[in-house]
C-alpha atoms as a PDB file:
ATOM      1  CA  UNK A   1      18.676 -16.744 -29.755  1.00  0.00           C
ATOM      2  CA  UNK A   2      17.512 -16.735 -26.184  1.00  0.00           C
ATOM      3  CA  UNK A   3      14.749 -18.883 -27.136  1.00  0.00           C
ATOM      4  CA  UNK A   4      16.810 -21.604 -28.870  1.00  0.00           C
ATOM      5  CA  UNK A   5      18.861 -21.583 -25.535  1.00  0.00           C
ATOM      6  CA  UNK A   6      15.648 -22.427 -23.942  1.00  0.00           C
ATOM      7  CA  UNK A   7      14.967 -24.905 -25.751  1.00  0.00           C
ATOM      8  CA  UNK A   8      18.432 -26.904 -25.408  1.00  0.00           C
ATOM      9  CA  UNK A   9      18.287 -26.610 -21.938  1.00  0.00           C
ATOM     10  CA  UNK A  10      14.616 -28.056 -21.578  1.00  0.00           C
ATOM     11  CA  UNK A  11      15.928 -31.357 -24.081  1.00  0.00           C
ATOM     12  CA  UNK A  12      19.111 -31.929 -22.353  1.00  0.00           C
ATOM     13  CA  UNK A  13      16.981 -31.657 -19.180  1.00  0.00           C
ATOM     14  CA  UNK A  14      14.185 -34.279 -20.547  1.00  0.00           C
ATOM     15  CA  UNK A  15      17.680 -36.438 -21.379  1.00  0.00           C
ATOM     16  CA  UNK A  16      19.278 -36.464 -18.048  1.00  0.00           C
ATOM     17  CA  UNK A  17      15.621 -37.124 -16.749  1.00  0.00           C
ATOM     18  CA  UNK A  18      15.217 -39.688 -18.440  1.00  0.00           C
ATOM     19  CA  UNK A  19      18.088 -41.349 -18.205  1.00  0.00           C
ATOM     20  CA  UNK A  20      17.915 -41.215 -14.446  1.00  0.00           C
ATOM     21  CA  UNK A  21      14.691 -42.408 -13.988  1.00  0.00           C
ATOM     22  CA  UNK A  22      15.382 -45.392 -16.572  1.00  0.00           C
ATOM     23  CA  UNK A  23      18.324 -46.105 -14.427  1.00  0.00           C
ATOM     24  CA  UNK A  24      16.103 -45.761 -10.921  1.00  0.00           C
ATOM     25  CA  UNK A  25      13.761 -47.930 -11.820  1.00  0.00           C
ATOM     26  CA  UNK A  26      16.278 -50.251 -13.270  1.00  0.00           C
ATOM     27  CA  UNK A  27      14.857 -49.903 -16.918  1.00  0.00           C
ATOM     28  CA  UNK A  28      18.037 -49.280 -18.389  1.00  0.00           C
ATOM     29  CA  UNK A  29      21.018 -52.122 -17.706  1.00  0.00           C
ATOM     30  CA  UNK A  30      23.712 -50.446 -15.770  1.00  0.00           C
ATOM     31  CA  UNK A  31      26.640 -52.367 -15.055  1.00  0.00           C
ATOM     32  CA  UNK A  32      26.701 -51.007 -11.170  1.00  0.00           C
ATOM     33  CA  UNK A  33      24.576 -47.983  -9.050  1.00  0.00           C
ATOM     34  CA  UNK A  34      27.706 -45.995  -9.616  1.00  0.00           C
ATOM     35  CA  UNK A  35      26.229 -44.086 -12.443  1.00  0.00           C
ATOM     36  CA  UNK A  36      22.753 -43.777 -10.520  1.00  0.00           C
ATOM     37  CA  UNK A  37      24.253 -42.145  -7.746  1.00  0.00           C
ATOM     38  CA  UNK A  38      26.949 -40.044 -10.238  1.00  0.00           C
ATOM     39  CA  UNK A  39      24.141 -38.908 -12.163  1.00  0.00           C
ATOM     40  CA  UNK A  40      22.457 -37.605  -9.512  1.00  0.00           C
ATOM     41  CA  UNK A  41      23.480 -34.465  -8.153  1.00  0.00           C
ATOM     42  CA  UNK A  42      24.159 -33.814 -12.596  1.00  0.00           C
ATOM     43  CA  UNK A  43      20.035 -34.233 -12.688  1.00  0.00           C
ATOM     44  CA  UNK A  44      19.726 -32.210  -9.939  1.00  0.00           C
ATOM     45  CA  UNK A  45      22.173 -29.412 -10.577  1.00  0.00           C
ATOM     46  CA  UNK A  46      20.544 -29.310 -14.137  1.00  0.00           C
ATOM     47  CA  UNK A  47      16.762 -29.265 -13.486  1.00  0.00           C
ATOM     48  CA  UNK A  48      17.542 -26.568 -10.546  1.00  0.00           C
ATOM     49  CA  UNK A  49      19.358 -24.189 -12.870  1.00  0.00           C
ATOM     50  CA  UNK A  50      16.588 -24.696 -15.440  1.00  0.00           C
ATOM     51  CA  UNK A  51      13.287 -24.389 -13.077  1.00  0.00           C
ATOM     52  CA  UNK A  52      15.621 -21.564 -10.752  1.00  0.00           C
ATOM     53  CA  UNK A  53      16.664 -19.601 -13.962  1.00  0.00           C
ATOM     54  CA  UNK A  54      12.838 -18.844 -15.161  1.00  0.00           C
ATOM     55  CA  UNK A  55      11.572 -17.265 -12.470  1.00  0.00           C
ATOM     56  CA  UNK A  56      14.640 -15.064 -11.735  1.00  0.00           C
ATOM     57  CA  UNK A  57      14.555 -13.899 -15.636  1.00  0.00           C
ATOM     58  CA  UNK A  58      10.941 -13.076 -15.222  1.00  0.00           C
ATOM     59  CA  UNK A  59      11.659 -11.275 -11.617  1.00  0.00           C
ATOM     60  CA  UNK A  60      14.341  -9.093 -13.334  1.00  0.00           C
ATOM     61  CA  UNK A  61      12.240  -8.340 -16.494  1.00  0.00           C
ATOM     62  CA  UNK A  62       9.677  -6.591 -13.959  1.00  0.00           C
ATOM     63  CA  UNK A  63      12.382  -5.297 -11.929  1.00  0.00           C
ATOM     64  CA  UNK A  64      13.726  -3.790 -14.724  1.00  0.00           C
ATOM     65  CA  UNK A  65      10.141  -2.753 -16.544  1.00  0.00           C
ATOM     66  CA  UNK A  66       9.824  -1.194 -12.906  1.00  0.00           C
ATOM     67  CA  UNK A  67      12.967   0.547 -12.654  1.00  0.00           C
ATOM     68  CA  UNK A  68      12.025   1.954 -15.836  1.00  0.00           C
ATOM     69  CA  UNK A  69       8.579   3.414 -15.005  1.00  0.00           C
ATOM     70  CA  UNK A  70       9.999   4.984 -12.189  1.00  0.00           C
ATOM     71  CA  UNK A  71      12.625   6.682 -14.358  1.00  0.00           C
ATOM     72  CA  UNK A  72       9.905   8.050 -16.486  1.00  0.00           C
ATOM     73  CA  UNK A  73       8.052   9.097 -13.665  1.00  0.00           C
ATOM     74  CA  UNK A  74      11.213  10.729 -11.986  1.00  0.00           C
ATOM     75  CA  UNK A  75      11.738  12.483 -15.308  1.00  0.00           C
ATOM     76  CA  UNK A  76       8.276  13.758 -15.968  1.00  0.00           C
ATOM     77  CA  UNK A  77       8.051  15.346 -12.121  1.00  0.00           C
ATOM     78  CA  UNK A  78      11.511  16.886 -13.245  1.00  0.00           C
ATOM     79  CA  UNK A  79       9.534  18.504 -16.297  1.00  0.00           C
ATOM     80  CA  UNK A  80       7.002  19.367 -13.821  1.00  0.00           C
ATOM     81  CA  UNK A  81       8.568  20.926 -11.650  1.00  0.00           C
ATOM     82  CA  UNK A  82      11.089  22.884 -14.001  1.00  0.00           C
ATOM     83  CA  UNK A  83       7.879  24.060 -16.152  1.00  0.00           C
ATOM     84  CA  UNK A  84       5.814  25.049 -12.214  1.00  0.00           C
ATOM     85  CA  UNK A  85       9.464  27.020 -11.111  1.00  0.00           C
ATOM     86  CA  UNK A  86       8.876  28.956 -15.134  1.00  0.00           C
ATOM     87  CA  UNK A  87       5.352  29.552 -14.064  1.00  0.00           C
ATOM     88  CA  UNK A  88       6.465  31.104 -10.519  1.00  0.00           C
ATOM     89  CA  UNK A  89       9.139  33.069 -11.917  1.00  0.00           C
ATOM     90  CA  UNK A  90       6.921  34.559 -14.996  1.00  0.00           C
ATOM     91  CA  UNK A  91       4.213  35.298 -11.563  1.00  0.00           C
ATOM     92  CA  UNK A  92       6.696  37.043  -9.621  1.00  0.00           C
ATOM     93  CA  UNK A  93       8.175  39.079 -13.013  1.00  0.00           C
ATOM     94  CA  UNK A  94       4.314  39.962 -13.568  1.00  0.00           C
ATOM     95  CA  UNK A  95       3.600  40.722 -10.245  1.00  0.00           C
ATOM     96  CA  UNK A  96       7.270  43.287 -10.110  1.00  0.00           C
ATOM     97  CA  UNK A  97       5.883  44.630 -13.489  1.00  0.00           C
ATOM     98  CA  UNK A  98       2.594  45.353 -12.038  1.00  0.00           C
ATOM     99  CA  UNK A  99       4.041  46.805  -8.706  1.00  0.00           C
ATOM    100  CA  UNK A 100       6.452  49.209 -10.780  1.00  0.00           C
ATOM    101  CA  UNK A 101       2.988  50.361 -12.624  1.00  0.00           C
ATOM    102  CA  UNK A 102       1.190  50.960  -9.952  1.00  0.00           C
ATOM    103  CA  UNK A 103       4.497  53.098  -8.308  1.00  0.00           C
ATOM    104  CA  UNK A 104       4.146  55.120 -11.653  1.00  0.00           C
ATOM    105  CA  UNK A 105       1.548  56.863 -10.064  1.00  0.00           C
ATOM    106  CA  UNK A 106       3.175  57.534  -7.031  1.00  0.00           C
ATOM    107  CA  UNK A 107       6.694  57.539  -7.630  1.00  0.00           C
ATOM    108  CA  UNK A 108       8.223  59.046  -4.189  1.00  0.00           C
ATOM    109  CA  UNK A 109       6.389  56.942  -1.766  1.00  0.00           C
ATOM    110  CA  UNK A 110       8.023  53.960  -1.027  1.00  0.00           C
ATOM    111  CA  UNK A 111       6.920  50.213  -2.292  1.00  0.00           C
ATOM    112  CA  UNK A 112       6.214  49.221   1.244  1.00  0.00           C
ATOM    113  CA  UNK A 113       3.966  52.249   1.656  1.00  0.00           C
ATOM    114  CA  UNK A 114       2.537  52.106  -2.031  1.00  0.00           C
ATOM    115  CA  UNK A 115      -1.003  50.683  -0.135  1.00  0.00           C
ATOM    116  CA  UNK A 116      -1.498  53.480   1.805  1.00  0.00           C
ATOM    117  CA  UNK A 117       0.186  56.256  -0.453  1.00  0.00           C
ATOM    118  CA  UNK A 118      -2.478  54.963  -3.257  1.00  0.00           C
ATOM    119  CA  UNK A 119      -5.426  54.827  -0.888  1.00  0.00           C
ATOM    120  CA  UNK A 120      -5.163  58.962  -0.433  1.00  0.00           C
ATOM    121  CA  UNK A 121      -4.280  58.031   3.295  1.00  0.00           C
ATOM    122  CA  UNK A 122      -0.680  58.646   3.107  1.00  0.00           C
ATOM    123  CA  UNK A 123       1.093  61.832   2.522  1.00  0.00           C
ATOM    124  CA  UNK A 124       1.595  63.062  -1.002  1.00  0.00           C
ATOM    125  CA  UNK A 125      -1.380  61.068  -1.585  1.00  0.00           C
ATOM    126  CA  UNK A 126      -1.581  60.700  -5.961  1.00  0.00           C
ATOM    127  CA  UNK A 127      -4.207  62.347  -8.064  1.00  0.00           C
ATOM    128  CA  UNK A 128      -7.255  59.660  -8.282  1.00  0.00           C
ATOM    129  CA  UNK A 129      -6.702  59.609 -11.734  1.00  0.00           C
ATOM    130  CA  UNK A 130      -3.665  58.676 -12.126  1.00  0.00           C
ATOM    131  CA  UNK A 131      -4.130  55.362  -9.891  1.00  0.00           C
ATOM    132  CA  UNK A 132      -7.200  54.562 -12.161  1.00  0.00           C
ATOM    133  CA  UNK A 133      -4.334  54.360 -14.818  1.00  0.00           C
ATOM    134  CA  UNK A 134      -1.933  53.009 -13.345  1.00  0.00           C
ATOM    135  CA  UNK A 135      -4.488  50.299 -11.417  1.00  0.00           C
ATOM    136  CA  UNK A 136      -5.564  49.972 -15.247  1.00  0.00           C
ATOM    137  CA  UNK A 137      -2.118  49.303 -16.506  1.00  0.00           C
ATOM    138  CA  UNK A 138      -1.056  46.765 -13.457  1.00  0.00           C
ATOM    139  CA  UNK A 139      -4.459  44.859 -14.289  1.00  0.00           C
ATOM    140  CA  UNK A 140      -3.344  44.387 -17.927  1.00  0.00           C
ATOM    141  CA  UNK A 141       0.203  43.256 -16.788  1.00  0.00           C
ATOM    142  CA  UNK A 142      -1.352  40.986 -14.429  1.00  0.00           C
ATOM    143  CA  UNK A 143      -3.971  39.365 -17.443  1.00  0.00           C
ATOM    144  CA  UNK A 144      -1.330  39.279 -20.110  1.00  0.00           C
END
């Protein structure tokens, strides 16, 4: 449909043209220069709208094809970050998990202190076996 508009516009255009110029160069028998000078700013008007309306069309086809990618884009760095906030959150849940595991081992000393408690250099320092298990069980939480 669009291109059918097109294509009236660019023969009534070639009409009014040629019309004109007949009547410039005095090819066509006008009974005064009224009609020259009334056709005129018609021509004009016409061939303007014509040769002004094809390069705004294609300016707003890539304005809008841009508009578009940047949606896309916009929309993917949403997924992005959504799926790297999942990622953080499962980290911190495995990193909690692996904290409580290691505490197992040690379960009166505070978290804060849970470096030094394990390390023997704390009081009520754990048995060395139990912080092999419960290292052993914090490493699996952290690799799962």
């Amino acid at each position: 449909m669009d291109n059918i508009k097109s294509w009236i516009v660019v023969i009534l255009t070639a009409i009014f043209v040629a019309c004109y110029v007949a009547a410039l160069f005095g090819w066509q028998a006008t009974p005064n220069d009224k009609i020259v000078t009334t056709l005129a700013p018609i021509v004009a008007v016409i061939i303007g709208y014509f040769f002004g309306r094809m390069p705004s069309e294609k300016i707003e086809n890539s304005l809008t094809q841009q508009a578009n990618q940047r949606g896309v884009e916009a929309q993917h760095a949403r997924e992005a970050q959504s799926a790297a906030e999942l990622r953080g959150t499962a980290l911190q849940q495995k990193v909690n998990d692996a904290v409580h595991a290691l505490s197992g081992s040690a379960p009166h000393a505070p978290v804060g202190d849970l470096a030094i408690t394990l390390s023997g250099a704390g009081p009520g320092a754990p048995d060395a076996a139990d912080v092999r298990r419960a290292t052993v069980s914090a490493l699996k939480i952290l690799q799962s």
